[in-house]
PDB file of N, CA and C in Angstrom:
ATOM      1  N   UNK A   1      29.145  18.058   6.991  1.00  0.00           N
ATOM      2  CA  UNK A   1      28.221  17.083   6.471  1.00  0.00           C
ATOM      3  C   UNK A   1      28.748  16.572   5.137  1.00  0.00           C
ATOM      4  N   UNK A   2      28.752  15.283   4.563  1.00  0.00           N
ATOM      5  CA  UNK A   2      29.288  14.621   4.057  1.00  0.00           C
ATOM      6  C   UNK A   2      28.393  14.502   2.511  1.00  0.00           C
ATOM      7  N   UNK A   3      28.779  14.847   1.322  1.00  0.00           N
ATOM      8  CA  UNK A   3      28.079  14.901   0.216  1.00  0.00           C
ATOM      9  C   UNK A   3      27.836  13.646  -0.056  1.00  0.00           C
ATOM     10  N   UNK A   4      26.195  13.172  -0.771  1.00  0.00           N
ATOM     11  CA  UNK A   4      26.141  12.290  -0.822  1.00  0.00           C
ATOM     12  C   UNK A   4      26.649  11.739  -1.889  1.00  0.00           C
ATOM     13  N   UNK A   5      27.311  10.778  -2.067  1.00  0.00           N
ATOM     14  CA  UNK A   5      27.863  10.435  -3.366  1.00  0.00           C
ATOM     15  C   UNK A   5      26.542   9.352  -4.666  1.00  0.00           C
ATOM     16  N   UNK A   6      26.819   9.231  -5.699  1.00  0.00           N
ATOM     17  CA  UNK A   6      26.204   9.017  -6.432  1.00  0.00           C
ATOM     18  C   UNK A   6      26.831   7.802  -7.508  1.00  0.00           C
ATOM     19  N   UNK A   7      26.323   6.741  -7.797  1.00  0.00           N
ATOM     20  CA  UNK A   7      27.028   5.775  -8.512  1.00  0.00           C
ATOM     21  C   UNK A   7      26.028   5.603  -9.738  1.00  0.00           C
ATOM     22  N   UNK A   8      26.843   4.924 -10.641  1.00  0.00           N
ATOM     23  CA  UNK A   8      26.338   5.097 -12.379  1.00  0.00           C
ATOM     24  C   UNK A   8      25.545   3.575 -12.367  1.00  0.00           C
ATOM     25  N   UNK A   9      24.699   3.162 -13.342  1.00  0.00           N
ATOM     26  CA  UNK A   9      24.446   2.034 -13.004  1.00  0.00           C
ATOM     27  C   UNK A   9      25.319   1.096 -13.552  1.00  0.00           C
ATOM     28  N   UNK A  10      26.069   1.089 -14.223  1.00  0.00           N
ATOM     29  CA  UNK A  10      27.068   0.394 -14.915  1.00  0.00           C
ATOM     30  C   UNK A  10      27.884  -0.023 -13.572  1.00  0.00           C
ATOM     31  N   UNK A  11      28.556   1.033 -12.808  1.00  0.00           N
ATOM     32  CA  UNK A  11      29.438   0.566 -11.701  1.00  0.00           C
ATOM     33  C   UNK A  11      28.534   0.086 -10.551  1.00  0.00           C
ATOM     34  N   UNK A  12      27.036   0.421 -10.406  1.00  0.00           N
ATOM     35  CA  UNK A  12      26.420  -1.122  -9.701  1.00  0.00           C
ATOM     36  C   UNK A  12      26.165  -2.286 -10.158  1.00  0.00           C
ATOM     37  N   UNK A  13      25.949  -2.559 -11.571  1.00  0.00           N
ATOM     38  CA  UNK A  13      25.686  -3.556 -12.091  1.00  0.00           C
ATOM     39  C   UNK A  13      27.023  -4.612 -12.202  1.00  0.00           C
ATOM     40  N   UNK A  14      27.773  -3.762 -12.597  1.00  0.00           N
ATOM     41  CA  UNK A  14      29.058  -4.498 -12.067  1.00  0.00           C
ATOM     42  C   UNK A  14      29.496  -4.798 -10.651  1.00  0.00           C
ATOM     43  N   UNK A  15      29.309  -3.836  -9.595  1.00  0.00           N
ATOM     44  CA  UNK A  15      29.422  -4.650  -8.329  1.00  0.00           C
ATOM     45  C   UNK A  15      28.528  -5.639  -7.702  1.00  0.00           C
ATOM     46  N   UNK A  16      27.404  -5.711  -8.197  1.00  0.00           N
ATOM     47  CA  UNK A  16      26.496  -6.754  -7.868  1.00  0.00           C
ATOM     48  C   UNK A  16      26.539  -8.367  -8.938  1.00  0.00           C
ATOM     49  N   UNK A  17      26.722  -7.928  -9.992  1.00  0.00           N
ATOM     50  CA  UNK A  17      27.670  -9.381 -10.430  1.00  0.00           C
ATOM     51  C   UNK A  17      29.035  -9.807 -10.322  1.00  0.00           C
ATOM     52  N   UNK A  18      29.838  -8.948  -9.976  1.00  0.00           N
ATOM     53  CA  UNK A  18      30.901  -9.412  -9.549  1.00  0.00           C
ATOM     54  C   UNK A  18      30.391  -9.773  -7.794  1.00  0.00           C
ATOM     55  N   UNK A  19      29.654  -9.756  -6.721  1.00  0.00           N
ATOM     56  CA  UNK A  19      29.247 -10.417  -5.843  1.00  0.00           C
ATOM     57  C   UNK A  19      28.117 -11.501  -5.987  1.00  0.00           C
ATOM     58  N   UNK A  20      27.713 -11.827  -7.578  1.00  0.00           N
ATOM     59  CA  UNK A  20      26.598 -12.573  -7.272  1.00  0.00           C
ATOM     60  C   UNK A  20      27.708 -13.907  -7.828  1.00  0.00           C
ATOM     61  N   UNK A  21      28.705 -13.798  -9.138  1.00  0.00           N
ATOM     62  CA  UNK A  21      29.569 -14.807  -9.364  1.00  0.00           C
ATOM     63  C   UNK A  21      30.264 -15.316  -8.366  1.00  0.00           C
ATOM     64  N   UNK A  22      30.652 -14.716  -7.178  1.00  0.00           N
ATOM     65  CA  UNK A  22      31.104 -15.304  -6.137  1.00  0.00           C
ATOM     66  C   UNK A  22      32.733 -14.987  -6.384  1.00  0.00           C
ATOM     67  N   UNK A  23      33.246 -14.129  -7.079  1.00  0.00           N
ATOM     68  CA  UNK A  23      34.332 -13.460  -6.664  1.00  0.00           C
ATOM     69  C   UNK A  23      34.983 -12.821  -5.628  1.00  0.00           C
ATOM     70  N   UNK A  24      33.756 -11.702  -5.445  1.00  0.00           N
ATOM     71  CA  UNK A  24      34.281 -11.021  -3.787  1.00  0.00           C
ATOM     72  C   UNK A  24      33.270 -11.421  -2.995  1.00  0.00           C
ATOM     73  N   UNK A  25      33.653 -11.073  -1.968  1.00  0.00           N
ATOM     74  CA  UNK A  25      32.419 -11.288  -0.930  1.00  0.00           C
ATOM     75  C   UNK A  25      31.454 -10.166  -0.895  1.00  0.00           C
ATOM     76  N   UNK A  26      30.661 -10.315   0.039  1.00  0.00           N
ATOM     77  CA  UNK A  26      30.026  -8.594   0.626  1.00  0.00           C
ATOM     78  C   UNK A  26      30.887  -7.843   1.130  1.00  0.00           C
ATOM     79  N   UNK A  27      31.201  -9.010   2.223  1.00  0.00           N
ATOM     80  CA  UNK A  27      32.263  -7.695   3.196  1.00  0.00           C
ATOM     81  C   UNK A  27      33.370  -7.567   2.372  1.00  0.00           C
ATOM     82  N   UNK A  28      34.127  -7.854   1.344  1.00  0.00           N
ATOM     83  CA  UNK A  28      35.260  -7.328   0.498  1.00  0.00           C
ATOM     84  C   UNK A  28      34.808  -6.245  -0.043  1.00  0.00           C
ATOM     85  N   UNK A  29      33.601  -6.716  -1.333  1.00  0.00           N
ATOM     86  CA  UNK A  29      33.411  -5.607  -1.972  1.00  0.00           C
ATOM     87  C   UNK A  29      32.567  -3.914  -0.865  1.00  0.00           C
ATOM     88  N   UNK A  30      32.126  -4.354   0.179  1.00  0.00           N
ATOM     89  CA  UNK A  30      31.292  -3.265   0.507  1.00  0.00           C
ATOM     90  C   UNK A  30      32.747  -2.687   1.500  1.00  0.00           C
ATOM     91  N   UNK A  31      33.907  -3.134   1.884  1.00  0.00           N
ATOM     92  CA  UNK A  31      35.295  -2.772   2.033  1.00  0.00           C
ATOM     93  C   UNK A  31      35.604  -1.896   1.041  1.00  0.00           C
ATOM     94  N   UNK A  32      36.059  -2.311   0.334  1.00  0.00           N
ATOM     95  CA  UNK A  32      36.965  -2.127  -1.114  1.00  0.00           C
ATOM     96  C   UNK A  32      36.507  -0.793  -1.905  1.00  0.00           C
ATOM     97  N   UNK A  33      34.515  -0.501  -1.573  1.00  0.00           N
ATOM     98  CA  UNK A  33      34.596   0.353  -2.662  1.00  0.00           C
ATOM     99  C   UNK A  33      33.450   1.733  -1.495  1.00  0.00           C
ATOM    100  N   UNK A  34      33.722   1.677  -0.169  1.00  0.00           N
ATOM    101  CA  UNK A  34      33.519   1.847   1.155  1.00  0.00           C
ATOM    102  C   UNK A  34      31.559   1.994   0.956  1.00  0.00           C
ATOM    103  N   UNK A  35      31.418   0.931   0.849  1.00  0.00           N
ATOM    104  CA  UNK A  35      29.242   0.727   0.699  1.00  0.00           C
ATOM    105  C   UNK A  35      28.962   0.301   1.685  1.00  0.00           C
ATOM    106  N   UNK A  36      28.136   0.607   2.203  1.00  0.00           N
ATOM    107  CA  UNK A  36      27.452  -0.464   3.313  1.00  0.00           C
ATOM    108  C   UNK A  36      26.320  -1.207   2.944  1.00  0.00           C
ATOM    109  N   UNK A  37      27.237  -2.230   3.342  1.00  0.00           N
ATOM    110  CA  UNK A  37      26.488  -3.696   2.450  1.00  0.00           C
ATOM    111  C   UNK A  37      24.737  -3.324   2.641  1.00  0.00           C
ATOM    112  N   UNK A  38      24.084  -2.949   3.514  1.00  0.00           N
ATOM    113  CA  UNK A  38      22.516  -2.710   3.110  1.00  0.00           C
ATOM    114  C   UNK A  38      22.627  -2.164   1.947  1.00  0.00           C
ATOM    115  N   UNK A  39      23.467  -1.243   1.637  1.00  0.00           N
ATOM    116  CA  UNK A  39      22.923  -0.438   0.438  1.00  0.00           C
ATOM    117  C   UNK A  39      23.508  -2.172  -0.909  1.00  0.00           C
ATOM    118  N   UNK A  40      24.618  -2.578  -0.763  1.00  0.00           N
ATOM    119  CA  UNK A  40      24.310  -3.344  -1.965  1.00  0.00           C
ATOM    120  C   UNK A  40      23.558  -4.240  -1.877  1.00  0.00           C
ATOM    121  N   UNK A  41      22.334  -4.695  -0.571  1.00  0.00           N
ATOM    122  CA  UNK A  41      21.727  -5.497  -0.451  1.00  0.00           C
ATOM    123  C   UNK A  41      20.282  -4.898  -1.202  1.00  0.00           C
ATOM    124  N   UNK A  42      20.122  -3.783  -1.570  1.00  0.00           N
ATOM    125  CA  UNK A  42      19.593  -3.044  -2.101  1.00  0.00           C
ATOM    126  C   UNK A  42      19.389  -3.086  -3.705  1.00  0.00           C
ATOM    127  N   UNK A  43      20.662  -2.896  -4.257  1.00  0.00           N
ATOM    128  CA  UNK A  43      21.433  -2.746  -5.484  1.00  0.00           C
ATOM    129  C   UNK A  43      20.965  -4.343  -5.812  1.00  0.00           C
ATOM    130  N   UNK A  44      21.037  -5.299  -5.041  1.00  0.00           N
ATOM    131  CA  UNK A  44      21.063  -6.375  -5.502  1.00  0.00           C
ATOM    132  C   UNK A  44      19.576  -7.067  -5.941  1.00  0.00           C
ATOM    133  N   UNK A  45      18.647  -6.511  -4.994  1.00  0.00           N
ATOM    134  CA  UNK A  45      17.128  -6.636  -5.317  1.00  0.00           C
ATOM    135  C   UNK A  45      16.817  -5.773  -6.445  1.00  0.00           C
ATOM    136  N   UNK A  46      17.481  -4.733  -6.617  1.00  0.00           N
ATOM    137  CA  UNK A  46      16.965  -3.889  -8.063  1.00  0.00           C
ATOM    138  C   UNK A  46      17.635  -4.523  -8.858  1.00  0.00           C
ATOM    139  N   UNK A  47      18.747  -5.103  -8.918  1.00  0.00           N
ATOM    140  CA  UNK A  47      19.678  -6.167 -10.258  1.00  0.00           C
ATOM    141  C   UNK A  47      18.577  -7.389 -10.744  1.00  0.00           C
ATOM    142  N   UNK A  48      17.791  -7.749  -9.640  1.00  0.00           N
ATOM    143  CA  UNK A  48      17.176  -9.184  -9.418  1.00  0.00           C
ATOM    144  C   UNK A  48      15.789  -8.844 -10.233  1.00  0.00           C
ATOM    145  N   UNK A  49      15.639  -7.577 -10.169  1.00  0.00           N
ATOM    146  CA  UNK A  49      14.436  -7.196 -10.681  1.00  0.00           C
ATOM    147  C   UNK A  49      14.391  -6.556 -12.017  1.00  0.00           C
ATOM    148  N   UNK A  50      15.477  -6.258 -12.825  1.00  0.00           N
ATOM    149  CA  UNK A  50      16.213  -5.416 -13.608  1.00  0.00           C
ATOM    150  C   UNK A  50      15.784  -4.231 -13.803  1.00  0.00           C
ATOM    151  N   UNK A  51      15.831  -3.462 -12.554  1.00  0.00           N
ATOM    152  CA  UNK A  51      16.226  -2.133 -12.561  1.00  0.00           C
ATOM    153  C   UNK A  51      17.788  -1.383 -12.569  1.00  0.00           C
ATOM    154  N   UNK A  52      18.713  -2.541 -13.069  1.00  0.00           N
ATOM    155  CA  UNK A  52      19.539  -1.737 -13.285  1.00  0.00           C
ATOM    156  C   UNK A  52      20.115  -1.640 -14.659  1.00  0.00           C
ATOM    157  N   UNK A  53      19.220  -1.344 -15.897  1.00  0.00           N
ATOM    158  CA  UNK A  53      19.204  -1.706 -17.708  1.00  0.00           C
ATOM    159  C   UNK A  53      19.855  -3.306 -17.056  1.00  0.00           C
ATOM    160  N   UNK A  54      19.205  -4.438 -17.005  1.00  0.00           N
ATOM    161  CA  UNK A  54      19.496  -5.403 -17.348  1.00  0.00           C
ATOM    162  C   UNK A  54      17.976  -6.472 -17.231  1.00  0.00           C
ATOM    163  N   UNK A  55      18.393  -7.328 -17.706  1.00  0.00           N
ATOM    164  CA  UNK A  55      16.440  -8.298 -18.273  1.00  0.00           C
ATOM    165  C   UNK A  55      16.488  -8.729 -16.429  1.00  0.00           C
ATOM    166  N   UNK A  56      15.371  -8.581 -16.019  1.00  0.00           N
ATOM    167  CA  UNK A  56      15.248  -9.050 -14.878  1.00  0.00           C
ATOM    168  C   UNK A  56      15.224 -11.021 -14.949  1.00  0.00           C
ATOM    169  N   UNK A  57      15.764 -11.105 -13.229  1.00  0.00           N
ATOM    170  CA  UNK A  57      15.560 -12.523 -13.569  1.00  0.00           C
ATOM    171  C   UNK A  57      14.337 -13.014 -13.355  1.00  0.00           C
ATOM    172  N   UNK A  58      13.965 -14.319 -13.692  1.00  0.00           N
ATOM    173  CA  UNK A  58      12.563 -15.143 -13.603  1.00  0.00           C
ATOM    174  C   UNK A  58      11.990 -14.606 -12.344  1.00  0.00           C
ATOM    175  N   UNK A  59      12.774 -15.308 -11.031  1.00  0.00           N
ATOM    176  CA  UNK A  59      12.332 -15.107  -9.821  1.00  0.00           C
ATOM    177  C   UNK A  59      12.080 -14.086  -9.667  1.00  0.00           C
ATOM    178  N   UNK A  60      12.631 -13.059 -10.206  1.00  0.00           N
ATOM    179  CA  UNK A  60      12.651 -11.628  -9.702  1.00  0.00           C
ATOM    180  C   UNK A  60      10.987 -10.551 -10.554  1.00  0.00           C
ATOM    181  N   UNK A  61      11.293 -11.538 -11.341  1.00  0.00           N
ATOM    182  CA  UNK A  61       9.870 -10.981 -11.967  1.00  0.00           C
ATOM    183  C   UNK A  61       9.012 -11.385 -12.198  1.00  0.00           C
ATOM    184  N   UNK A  62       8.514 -12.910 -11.581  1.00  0.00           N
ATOM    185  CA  UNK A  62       7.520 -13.037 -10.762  1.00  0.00           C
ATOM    186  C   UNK A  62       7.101 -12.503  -9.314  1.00  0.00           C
ATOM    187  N   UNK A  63       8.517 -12.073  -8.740  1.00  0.00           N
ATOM    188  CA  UNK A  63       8.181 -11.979  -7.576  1.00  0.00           C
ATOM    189  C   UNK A  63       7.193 -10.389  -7.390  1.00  0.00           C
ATOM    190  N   UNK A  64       8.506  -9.987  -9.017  1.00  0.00           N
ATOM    191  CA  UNK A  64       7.312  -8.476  -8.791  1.00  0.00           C
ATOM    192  C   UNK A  64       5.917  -8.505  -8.986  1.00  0.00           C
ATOM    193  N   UNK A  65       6.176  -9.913  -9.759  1.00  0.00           N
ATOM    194  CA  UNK A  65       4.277  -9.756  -9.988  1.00  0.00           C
ATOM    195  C   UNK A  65       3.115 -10.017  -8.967  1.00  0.00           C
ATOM    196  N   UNK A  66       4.210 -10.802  -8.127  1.00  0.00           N
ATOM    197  CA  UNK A  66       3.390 -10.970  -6.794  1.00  0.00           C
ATOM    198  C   UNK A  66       3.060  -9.959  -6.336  1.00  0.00           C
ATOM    199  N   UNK A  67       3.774  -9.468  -5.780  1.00  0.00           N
ATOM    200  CA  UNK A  67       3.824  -7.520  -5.065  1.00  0.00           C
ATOM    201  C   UNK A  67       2.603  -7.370  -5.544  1.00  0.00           C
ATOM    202  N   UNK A  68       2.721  -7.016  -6.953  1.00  0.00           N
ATOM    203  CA  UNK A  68       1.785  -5.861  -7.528  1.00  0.00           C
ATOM    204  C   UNK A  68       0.388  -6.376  -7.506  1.00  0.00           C
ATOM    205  N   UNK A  69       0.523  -7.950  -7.569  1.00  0.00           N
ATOM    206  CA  UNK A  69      -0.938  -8.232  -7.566  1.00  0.00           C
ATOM    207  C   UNK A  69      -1.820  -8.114  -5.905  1.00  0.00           C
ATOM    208  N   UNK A  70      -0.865  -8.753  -5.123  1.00  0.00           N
ATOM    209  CA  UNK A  70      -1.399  -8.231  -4.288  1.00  0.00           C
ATOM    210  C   UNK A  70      -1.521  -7.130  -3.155  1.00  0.00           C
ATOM    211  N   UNK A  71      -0.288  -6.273  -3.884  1.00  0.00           N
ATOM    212  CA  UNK A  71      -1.012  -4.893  -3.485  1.00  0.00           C
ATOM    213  C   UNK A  71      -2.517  -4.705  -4.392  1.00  0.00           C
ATOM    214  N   UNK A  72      -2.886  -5.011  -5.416  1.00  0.00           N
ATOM    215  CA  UNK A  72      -4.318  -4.884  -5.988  1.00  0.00           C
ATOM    216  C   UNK A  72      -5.386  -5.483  -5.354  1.00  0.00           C
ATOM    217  N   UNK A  73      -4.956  -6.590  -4.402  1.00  0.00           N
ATOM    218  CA  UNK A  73      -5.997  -7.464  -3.746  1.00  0.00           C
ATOM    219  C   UNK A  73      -6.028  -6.561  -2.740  1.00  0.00           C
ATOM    220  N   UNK A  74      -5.506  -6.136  -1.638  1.00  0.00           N
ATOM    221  CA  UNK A  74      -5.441  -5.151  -0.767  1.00  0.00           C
ATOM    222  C   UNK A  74      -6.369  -4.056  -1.020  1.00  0.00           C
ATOM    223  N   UNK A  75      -5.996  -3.378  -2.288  1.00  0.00           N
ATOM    224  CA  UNK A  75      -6.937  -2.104  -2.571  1.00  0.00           C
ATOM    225  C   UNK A  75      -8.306  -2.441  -2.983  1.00  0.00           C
ATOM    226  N   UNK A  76      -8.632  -3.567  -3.885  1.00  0.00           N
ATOM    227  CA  UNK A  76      -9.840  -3.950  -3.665  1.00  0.00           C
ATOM    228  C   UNK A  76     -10.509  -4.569  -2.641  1.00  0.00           C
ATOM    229  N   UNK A  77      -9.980  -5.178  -1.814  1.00  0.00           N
ATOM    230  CA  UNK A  77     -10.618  -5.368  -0.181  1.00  0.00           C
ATOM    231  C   UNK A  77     -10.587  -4.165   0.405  1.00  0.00           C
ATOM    232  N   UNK A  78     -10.058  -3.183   0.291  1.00  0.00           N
ATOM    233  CA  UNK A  78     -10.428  -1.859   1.086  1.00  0.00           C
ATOM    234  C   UNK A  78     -11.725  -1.308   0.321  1.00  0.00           C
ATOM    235  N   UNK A  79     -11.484  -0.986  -1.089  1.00  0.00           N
ATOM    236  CA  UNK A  79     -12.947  -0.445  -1.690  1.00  0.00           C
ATOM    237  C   UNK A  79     -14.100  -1.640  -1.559  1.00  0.00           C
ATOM    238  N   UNK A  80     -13.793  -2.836  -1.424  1.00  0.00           N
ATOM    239  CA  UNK A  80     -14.992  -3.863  -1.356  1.00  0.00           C
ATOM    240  C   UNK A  80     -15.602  -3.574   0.047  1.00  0.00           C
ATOM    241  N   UNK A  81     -14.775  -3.734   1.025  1.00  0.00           N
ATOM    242  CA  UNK A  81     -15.048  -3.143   2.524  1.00  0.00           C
ATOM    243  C   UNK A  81     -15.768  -1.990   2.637  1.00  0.00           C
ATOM    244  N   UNK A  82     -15.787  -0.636   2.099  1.00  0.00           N
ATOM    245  CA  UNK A  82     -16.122   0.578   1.993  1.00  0.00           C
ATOM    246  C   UNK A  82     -17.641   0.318   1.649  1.00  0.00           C
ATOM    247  N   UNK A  83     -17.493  -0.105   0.469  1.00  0.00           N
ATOM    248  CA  UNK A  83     -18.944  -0.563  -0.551  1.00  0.00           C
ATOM    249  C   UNK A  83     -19.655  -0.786   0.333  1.00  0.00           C
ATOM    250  N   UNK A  84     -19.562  -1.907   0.972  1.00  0.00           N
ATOM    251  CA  UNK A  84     -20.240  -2.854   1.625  1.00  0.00           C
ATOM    252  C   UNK A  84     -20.682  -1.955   2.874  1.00  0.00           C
ATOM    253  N   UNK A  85     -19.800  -1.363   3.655  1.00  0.00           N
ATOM    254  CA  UNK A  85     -20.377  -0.467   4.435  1.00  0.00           C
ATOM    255  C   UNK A  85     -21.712   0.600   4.279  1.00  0.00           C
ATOM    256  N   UNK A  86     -20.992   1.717   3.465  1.00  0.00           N
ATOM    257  CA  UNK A  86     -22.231   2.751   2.184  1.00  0.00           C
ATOM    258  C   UNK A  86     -23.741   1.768   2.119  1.00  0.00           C
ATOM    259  N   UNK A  87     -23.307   0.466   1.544  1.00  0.00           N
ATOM    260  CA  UNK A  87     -24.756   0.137   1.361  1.00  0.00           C
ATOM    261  C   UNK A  87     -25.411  -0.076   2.059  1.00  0.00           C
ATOM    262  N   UNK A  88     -25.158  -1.061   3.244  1.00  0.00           N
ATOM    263  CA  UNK A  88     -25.720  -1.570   4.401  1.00  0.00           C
ATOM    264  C   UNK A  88     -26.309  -0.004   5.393  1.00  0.00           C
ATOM    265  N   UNK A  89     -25.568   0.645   5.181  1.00  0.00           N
ATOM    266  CA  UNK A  89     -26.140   2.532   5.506  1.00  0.00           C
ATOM    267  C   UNK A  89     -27.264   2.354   5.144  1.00  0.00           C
ATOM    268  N   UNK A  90     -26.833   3.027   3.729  1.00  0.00           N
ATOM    269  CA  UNK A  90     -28.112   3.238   3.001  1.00  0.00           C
ATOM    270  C   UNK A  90     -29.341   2.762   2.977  1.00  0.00           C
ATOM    271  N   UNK A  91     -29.233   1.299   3.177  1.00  0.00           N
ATOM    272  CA  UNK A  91     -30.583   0.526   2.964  1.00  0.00           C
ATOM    273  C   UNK A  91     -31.196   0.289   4.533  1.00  0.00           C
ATOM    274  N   UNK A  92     -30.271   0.927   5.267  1.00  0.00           N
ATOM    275  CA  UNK A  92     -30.625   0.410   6.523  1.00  0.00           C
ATOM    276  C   UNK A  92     -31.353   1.635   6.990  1.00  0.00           C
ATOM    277  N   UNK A  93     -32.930   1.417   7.649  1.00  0.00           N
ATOM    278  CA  UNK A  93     -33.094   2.944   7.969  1.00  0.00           C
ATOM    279  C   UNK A  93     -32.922   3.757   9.322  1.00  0.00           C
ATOM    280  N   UNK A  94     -32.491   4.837   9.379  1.00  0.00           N
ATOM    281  CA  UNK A  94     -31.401   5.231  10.984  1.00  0.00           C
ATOM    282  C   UNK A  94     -32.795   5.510  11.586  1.00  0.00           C
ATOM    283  N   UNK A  95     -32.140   5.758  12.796  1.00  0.00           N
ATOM    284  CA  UNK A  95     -33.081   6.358  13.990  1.00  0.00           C
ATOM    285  C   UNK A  95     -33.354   7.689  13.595  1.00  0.00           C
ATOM    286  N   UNK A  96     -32.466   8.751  13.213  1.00  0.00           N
ATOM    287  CA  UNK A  96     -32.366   9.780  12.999  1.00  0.00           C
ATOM    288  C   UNK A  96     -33.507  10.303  12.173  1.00  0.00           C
ATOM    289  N   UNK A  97     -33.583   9.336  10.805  1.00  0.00           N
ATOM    290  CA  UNK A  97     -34.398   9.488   9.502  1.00  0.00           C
ATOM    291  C   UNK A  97     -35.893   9.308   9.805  1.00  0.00           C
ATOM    292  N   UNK A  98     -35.977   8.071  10.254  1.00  0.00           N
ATOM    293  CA  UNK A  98     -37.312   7.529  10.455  1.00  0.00           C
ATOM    294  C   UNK A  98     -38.130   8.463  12.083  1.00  0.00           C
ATOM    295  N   UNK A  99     -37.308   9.427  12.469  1.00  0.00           N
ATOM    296  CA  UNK A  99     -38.331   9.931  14.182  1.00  0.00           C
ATOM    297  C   UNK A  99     -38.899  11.388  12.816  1.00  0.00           C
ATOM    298  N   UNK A 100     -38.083  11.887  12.381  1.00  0.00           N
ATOM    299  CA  UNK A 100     -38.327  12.805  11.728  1.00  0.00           C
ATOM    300  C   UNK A 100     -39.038  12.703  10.401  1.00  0.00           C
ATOM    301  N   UNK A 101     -39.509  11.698  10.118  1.00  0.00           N
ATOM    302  CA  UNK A 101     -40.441  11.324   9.006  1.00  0.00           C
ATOM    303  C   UNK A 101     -41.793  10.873   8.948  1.00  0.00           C
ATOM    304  N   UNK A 102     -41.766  10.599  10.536  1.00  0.00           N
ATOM    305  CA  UNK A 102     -43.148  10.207  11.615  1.00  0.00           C
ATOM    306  C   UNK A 102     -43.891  11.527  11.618  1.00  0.00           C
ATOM    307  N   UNK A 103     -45.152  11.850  11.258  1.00  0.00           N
ATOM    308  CA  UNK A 103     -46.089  12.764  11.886  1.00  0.00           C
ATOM    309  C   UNK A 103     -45.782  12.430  13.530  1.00  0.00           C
ATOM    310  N   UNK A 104     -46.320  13.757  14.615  1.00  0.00           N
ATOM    311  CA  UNK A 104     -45.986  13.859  15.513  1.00  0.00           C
ATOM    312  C   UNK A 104     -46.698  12.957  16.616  1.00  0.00           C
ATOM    313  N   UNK A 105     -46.908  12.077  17.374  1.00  0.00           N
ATOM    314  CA  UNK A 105     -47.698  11.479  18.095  1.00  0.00           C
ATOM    315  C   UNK A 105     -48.772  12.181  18.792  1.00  0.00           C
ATOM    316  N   UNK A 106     -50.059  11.808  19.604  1.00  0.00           N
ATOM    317  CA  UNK A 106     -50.677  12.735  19.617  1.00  0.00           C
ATOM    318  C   UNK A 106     -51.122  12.007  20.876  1.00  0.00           C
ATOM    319  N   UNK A 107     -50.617  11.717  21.645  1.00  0.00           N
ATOM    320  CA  UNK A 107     -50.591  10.957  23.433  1.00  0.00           C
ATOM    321  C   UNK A 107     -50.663  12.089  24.261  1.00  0.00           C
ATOM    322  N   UNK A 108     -50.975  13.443  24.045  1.00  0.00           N
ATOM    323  CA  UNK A 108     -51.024  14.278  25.232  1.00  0.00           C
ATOM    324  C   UNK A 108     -53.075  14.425  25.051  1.00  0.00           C
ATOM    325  N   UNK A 109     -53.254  15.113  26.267  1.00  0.00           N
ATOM    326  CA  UNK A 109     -54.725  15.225  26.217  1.00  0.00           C
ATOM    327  C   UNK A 109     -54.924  16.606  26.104  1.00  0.00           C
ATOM    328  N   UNK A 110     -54.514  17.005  24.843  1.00  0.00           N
ATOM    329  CA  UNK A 110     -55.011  18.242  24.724  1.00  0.00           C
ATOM    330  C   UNK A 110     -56.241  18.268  23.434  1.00  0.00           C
ATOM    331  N   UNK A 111     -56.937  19.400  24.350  1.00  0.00           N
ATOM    332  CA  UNK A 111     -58.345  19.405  23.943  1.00  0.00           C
ATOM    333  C   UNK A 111     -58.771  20.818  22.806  1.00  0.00           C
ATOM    334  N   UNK A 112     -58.894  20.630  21.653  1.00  0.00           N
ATOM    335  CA  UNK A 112     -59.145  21.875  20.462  1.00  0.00           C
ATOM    336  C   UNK A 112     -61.033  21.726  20.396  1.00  0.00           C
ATOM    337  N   UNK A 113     -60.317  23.302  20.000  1.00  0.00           N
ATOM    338  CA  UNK A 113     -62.417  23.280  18.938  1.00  0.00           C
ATOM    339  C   UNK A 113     -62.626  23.720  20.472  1.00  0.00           C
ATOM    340  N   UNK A 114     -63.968  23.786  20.249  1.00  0.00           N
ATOM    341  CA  UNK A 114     -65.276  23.742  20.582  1.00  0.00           C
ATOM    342  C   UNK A 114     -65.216  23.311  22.448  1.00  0.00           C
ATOM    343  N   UNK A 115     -64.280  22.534  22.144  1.00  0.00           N
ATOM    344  CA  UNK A 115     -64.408  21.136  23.876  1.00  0.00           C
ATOM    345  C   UNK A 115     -63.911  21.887  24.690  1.00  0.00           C
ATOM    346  N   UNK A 116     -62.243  23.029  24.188  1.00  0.00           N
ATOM    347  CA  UNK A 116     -61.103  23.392  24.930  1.00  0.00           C
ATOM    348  C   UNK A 116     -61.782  23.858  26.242  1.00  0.00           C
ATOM    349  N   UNK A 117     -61.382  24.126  27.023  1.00  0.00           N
ATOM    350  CA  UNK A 117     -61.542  25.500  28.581  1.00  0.00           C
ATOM    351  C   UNK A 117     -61.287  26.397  28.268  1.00  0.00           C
TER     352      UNK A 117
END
């Protein structure tokens, strides 16, 4: 089994601008330094975003802001959804609640006191 190897960010940051200037290609550089290009397709979204010590670019950090916001819209439509469920419960009254909160009906003909047989 093959150790996984480990790169510095300096030597990704450099292989992802030396492929974003248009020097090497993908398939050269992911040749040359044996990567498979997913992984610098990878390297290249964290460059874009500056996760690799460098200022992220515009696009890249709006785009994160997109993400994040609407992963937040997501989680509040799940707790808004929830809410909304709980209450409509609550206020709603079950079958369960209301047979057992009824005194017992009294439709049989049974006869007390005095009258019984």
């Amino acid at each position: 089994m093959r150790n996984q190897r480990t790169f510095s960010i300096e030597f990704k940051r450099q292989v992802i601008e030396e492929w974003l200037s248009g020097t090497s290609s993908l398939a050269q550089l992911s040749r040359r330094h044996a990567i498979a290009p997913s992984l610098l397709y990878h390297w290249k979204e964290r460059y874009i975003r500056g996760k690799l010590s460098n200022e992220p670019t515009e696009s890249g950090a709006l785009q994160a802001r997109v993400e994040k916001l609407e992963r937040m819209v997501g989680r509040l439509t799940l707790e808004n959804e929830f809410l909304k469920k709980g209450l409509s419960r609550a206020l709603s009254p079950s079958k369960r609640n209301v047979s057992s909160s009824l005194p017992p009906a009294n439709n049989s003909p049974v006869k007390q006191g005095k009258d019984a047989d």
